[in-house]
Protein backbone atom coordinates (compact mmCIF):
# COMPACT_ATOMS: atom_id res chain seq x y z
CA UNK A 1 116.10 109.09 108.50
CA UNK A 2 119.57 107.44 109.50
CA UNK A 3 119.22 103.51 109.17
CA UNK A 4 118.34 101.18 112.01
CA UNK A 5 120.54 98.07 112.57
CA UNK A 6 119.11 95.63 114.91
CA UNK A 7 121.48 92.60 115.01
CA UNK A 8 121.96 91.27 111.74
CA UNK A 9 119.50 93.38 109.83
CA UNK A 10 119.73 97.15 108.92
CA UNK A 11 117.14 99.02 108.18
CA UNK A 12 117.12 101.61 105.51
CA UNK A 13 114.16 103.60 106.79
CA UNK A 14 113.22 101.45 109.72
CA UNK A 15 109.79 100.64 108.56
CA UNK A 16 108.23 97.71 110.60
CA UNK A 17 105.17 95.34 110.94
CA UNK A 18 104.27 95.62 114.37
CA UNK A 19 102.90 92.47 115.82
CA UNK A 20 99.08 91.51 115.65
CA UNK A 21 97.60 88.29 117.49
CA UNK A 22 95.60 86.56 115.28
CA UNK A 23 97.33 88.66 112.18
CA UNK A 24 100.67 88.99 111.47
CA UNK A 25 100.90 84.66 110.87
CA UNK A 26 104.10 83.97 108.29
CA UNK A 27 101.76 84.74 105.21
CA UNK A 28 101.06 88.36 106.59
CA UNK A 29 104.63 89.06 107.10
CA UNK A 30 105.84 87.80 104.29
CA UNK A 31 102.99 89.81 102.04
CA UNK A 32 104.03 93.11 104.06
CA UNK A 33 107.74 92.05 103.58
CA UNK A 34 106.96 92.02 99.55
CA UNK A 35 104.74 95.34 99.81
CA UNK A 36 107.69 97.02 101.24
CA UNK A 37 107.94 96.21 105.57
CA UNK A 38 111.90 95.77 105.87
CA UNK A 39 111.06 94.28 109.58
CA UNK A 40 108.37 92.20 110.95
CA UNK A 41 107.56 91.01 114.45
CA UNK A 42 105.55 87.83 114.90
CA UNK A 43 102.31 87.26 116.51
CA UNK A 44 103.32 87.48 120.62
CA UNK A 45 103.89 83.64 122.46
CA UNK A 46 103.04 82.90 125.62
CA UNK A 47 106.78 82.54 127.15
CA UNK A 48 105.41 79.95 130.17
CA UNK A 49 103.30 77.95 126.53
CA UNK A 50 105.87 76.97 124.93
CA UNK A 51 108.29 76.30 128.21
CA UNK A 52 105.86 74.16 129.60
CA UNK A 53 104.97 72.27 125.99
CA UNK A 54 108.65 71.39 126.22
CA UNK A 55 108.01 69.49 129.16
CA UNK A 56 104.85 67.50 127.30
CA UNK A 57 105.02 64.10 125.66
CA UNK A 58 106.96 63.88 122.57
CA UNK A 59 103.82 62.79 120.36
CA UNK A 60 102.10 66.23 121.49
CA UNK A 61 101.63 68.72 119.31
CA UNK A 62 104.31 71.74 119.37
CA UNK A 63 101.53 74.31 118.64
CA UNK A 64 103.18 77.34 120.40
CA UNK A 65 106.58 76.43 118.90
CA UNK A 66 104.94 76.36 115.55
CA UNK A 67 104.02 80.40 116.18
CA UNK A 68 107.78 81.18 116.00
CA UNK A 69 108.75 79.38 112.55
CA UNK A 70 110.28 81.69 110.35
CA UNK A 71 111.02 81.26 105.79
CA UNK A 72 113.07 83.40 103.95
CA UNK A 73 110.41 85.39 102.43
CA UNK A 74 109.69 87.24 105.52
CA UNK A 75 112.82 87.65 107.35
CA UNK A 76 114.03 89.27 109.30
CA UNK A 77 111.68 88.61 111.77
CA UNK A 78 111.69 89.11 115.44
CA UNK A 79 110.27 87.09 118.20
CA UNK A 80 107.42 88.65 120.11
CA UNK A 81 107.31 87.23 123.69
CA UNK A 82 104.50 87.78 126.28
CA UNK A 83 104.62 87.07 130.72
CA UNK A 84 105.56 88.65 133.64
CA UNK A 85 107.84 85.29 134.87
CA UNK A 86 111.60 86.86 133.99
CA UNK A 87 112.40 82.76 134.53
CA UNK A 88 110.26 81.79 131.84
CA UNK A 89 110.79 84.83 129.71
CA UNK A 90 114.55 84.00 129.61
CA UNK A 91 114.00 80.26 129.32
CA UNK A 92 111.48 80.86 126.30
CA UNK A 93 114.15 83.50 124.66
CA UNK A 94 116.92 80.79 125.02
CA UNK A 95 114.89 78.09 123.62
CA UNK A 96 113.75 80.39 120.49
CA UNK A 97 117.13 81.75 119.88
CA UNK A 98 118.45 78.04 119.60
CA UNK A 99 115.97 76.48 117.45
CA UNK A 100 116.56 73.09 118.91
CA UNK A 101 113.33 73.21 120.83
CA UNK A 102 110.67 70.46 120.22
CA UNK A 103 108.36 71.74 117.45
CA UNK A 104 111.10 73.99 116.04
CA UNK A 105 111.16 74.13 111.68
CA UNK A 106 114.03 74.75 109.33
CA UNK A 107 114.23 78.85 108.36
CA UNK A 108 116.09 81.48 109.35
CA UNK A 109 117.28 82.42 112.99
CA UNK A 110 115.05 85.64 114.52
CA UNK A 111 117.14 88.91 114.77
CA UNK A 112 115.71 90.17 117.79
CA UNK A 113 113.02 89.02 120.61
CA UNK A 114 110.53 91.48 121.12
CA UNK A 115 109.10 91.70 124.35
CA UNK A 116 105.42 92.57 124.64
CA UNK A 117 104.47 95.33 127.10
CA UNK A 118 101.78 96.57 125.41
CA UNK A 119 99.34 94.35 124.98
CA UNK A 120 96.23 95.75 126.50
CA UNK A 121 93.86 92.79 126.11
CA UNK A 122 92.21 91.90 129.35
CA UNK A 123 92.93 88.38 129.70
CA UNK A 124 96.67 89.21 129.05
CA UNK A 125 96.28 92.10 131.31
CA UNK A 126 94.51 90.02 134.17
CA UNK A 127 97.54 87.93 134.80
CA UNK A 128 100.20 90.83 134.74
CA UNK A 129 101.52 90.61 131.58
CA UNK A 130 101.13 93.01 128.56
CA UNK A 131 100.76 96.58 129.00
CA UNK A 132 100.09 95.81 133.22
CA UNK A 133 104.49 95.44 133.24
CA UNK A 134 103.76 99.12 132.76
CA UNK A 135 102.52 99.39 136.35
CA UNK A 136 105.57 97.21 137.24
CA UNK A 137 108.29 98.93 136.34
CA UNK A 138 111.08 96.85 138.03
CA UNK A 139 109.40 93.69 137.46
CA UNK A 140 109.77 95.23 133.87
CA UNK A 141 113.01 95.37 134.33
CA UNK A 142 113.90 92.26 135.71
CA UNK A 143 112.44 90.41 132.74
CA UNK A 144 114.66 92.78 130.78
CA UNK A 145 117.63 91.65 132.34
CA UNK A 146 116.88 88.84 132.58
CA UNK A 147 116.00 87.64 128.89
CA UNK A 148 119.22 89.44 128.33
CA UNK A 149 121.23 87.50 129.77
CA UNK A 150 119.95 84.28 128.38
CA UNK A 151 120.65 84.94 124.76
CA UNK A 152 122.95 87.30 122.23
CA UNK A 153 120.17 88.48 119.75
CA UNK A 154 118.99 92.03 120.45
CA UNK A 155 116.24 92.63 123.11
CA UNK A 156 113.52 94.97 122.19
CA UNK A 157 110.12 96.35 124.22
CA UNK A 158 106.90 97.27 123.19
CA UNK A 159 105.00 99.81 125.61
CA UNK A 160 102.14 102.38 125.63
CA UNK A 161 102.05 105.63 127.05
CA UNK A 162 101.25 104.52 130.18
CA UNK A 163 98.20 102.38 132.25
CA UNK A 164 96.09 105.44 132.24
CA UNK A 165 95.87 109.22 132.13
CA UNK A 166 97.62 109.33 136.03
CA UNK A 167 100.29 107.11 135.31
CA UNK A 168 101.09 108.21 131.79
CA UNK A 169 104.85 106.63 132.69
CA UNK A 170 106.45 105.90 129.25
CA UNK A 171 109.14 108.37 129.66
CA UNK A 172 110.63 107.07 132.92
CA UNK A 173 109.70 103.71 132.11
CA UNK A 174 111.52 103.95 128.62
CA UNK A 175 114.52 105.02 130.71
CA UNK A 176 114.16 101.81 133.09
CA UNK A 177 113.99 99.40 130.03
CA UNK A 178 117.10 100.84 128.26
CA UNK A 179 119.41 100.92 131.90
CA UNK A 180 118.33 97.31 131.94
CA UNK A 181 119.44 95.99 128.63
CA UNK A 182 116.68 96.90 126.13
CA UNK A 183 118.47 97.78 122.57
CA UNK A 184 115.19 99.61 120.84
CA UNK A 185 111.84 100.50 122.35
CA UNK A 186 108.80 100.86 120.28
CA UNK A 187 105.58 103.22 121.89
CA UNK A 188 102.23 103.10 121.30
CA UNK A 189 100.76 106.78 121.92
CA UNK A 190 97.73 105.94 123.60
CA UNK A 191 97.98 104.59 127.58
CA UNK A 192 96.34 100.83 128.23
CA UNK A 193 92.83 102.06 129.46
CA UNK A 194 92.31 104.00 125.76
CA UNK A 195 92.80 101.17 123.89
CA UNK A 196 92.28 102.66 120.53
CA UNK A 197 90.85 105.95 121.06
CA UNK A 198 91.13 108.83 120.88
CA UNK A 199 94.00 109.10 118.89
CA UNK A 200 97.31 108.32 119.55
CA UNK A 201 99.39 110.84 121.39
CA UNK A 202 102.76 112.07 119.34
CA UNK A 203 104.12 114.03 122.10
CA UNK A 204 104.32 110.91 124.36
CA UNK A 205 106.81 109.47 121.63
CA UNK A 206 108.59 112.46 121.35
CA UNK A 207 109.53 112.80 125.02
CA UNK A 208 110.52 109.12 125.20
CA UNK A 209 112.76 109.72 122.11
CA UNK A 210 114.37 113.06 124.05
CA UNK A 211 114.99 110.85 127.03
CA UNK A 212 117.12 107.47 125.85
CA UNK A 213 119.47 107.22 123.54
CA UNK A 214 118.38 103.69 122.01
CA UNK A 215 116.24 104.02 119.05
CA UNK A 216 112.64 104.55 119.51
CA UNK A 217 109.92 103.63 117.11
CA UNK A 218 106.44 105.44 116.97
CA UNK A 219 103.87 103.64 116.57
CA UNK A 220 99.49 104.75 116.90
CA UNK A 221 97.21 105.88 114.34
CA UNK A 222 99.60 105.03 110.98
CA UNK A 223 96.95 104.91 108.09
CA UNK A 224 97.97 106.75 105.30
CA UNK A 225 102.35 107.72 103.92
CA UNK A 226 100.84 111.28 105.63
CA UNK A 227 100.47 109.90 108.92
CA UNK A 228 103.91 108.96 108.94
CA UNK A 229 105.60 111.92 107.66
CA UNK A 230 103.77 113.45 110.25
CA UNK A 231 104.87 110.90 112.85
CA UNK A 232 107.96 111.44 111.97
CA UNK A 233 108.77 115.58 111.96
CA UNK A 234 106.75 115.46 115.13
CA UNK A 235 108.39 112.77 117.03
CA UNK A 236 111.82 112.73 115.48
CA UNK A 237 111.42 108.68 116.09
CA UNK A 238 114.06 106.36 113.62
CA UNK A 239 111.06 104.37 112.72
CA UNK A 240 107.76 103.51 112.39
CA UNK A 241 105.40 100.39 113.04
CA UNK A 242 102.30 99.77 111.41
CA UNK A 243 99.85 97.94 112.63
CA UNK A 244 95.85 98.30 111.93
CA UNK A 245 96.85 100.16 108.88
CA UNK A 246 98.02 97.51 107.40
CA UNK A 247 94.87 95.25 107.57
CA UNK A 248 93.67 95.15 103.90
CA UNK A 249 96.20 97.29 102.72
CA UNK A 250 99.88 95.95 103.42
CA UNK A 251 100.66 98.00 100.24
CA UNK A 252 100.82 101.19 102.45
CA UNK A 253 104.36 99.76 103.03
CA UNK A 254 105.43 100.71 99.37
CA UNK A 255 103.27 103.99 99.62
CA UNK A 256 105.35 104.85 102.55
CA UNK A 257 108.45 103.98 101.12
CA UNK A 258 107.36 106.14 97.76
CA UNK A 259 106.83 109.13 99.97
CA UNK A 260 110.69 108.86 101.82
CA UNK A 261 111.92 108.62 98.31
CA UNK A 262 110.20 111.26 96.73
CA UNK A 263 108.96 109.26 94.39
CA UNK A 264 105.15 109.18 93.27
CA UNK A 265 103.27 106.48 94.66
CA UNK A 266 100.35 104.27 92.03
CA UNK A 267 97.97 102.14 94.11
CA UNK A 268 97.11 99.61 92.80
CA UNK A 269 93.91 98.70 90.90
CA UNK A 270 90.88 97.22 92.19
CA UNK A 271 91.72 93.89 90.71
CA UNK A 272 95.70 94.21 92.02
CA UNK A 273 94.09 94.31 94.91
CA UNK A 274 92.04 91.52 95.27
CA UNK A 275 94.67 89.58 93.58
CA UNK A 276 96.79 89.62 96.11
CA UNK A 277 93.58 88.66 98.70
CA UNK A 278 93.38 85.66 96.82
CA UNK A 279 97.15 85.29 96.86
CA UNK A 280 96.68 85.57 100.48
CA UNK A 281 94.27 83.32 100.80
CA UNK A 282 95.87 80.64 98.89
CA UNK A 283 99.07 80.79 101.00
CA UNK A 284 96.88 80.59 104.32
CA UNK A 285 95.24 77.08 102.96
CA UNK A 286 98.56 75.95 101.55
CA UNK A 287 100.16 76.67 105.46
CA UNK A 288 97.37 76.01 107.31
CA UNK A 289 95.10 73.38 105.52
CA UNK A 290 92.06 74.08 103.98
CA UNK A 291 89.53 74.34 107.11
CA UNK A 292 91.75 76.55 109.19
CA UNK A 293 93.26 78.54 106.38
CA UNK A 294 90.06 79.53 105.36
CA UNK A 295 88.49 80.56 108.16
CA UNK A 296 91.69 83.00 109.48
CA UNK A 297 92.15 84.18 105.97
CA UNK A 298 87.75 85.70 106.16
CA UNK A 299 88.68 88.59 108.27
CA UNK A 300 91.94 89.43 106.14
CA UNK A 301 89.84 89.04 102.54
CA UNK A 302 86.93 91.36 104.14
CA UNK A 303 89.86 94.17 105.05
CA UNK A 304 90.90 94.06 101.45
CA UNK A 305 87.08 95.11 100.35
CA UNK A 306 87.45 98.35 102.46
CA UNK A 307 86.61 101.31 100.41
CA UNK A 308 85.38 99.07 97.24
CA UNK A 309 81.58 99.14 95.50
CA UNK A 310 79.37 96.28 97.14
CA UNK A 311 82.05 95.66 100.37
CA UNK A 312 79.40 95.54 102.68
CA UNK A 313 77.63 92.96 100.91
CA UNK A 314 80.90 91.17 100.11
CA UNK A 315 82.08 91.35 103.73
CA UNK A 316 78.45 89.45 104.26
CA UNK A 317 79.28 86.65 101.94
CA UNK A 318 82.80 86.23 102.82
CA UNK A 319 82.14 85.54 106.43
CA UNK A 320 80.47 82.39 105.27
CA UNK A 321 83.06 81.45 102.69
CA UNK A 322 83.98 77.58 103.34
CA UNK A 323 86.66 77.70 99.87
CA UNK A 324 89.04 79.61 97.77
CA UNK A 325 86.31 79.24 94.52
CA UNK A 326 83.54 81.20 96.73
CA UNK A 327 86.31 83.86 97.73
CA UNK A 328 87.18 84.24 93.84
CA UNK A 329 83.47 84.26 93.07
CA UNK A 330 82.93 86.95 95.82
CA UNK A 331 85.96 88.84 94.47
CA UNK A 332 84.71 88.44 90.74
CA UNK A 333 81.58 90.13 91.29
CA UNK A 334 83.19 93.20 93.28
CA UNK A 335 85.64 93.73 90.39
CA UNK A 336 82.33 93.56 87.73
CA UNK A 337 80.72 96.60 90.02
CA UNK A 338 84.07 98.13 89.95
CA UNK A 339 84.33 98.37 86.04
CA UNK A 340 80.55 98.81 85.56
CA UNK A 341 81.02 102.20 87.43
CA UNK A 342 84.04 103.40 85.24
């Protein structure tokens, strides 16, 4: 694999976080940045949000702005943005790519917005945004253009194979988004109407690759370093983004990178595992406060169980969790069944 540069960042094996709502939060990237992610994309922002919470009262809170901070220990990061306004899209991108918007914190600048057009989610869907662009093709395009125009960082797209099995577009649509300005497209093998299942399609991927000349990145069904390799001999795509696979596991990252090396690849332990959980945890409380922190970090502590003596029970306990001490606890009592069974 030839490295990716995408503005100011070059990637040696172009292996990215792909954006999660609800997920990939600063912490996330910045624990997939450490496990071995040389990219990350943040959580997607509503484009007409944070336009119109520009426009609000100065005391307001910037809460979308607040989506698009970025530290050192994550970058590079790109900006994911989400609508189907090419106005507001542009606006938004101008805004972010300054950082002199209300709400905006100290960190490093974003090296690339991200444009979400994948997104199947139906209340993202409903109102023509996310993976419905893909029945919009020049609408697509516009926002393309138009986003573009409005800034000098790098303009990437995020698609699916299509809206469904009849309009299984990606390759033509691919083509649309790199005449209008795109610099690297990233596909999702499986159309809007599948979701999640069945699995993703490879051959989808490697048509788009065949067709532009930007780089494409595969992305569908990434679990294990063999789902890349595979990924990768049958797409011939510069790079990959992970996305569920990471949940619980952002150490697939340095298994990945172990397998492009030829090097041999050591999980880590039980306890290195739960370590880092708490790790996560901790950070989530420290950015978010104790009540919030706490209650986003549940789901990302009951990924980490997967595959562990007890998880179901654990996953149980942690749902109800109201503090870092009942986490440990929790976490103490899984690594006891762990070394009672050796």
């Amino acid at each position: 694999m030839a490295p990716i540069k995408i503005g100011a960042a070059t990637l040696a094996h172009g292996l990215m976080l792909a954006p999660m709502a609800g997920v990939t939060d600063a912490t996330f990237r910045a624990i997939c940045r450490r496990a071995g992610a040389e990219y990350t994309v943040s959580e997607m922002i509503s484009a007409k949000a944070l336009c119109y919470e520009q426009r609000g009262k100065a005391s307001a809170p910037a809460r979308t702005a607040a989506l698009a901070a970025i530290s050192d220990r994550e970058a590079p990061v790109a900006i994911q943005l989400f609508g189907s306004d090419p106005d507001f899209m542009a606006q938004a991108a101008a805004l972010i790519e300054s950082r002199s918007y209300r709400g905006a914190l100290p960190g490093p600048a974003p090296v690339a917005i991200d444009i979400n057009m994948g997104c199947p989610v139906p209340k993202v869907v409903s109102n023509g945004e996310g993976s419905a662009l893909m029945r919009t093709p020049a609408l697509a395009a516009k926002i393309v253009t138009a986003v573009k125009k409005a800034v000098n960082l790098p303009v990437t797209v995020k698609i699916r194979a299509g809206w469904d099995e009849k309009t299984r577009n990606a390759v033509e649509f691919s083509r649309q988004m790199e005449a209008a300005g795109a610099d690297l497209i990233c596909v999702h093998g499986r159309t809007r109407q599948q979701f999640y299942a069945p699995a993703s399609d490879n051959g989808i991927i490697a048509a788009v690759k065949a067709a532009v000349k930007i780089p494409v990145i595969g992305n569908g069904d990434l679990f294990t370093a063999t789902d890349v390799k595979h990924i990768l001999s049958e797409t011939g795509c510069d790079g990959i983004m992970i996305a569920r696979g990471a949940l619980g596991n952002p150490f697939l990252f340095a298994e990945i990178t172990a397998m492009l090396q030829g090097r041999t690849y050591l999980p880590p332990t039980p306890t290195e595992r739960l370590q880092t959980a708490i790790s996560h945890a901790a950070d989530m409380v420290e950015q978010k406060g104790a009540r919030i922190g706490i209650a986003e970090a549940r789901k990302h502590m009951a990924w980490y169980c997967k595959g562990l003596r007890g998880a179901a029970a654990a996953r149980g306990s942690l749902m109800h969790a109201e503090s870092l001490s009942q986490i440990e606890d929790i976490f103490a009592t899984l690594i006891k069944q762990e070394e009672e069974a050796l």
